[in-house]
Protein backbone atom coordinates (compact mmCIF):
# COMPACT_ATOMS: atom_id res chain seq x y z
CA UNK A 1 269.78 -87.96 -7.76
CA UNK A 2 269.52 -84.86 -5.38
CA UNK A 3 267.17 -83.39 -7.60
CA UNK A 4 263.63 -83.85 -5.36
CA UNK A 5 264.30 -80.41 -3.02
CA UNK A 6 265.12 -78.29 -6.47
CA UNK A 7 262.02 -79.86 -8.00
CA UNK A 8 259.62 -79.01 -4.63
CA UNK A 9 261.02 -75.42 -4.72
CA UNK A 10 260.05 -75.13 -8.53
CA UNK A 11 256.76 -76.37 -7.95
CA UNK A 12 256.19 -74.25 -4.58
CA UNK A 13 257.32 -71.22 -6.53
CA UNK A 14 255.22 -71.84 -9.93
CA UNK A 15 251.83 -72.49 -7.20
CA UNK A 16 252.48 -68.95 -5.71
CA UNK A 17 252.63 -67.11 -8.86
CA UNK A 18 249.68 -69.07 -10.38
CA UNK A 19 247.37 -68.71 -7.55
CA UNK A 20 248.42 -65.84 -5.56
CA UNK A 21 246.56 -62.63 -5.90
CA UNK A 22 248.42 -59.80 -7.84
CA UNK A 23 247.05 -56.42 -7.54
CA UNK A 24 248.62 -54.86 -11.19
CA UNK A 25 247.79 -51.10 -11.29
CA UNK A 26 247.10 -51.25 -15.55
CA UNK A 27 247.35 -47.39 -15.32
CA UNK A 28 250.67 -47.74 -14.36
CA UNK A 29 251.79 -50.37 -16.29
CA UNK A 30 250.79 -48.21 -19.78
CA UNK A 31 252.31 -45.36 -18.75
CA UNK A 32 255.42 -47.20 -18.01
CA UNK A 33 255.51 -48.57 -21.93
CA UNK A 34 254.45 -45.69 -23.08
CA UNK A 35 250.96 -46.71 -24.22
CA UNK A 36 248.69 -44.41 -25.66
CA UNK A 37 244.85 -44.95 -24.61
CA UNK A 38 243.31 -43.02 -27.71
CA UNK A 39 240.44 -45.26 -29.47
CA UNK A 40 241.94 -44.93 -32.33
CA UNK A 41 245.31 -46.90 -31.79
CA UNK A 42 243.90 -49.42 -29.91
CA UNK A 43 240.45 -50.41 -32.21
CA UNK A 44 241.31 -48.92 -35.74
CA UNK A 45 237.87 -47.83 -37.28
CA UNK A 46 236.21 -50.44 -39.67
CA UNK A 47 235.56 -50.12 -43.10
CA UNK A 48 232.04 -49.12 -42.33
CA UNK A 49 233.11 -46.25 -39.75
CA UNK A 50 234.81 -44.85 -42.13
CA UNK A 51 232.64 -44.92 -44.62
CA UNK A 52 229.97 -43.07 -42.34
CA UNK A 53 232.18 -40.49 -41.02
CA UNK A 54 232.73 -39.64 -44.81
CA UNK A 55 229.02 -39.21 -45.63
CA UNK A 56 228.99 -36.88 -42.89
């Protein structure tokens, strides 16, 4: 018993963070975990880019 106000806060709370609008700033966000944005790191070239970088 006494649990129904603790359980209508949850549920308020979890309905604002689903459904309210967050403005993120990604920029920020990388450079705060020290994320590099170089190609390379982030899509490793495939067999086949390699392959024609090498015939170059």
């Amino acid at each position: 018993m006494g649990r129904g106000r603790a359980k209508a806060k949850q549920t308020k709370v979890a309905r604002q963070l689903k459904y309210a609008n967050h403005n993120i700033d990604y920029d920020r966000l990388r450079e705060e975990l020290g994320a590099d944005t170089r190609r390379e790191e982030i899509y490793p070239s495939t067999a086949s880019e390699q392959e024609s970088e090498r015939a170059q």
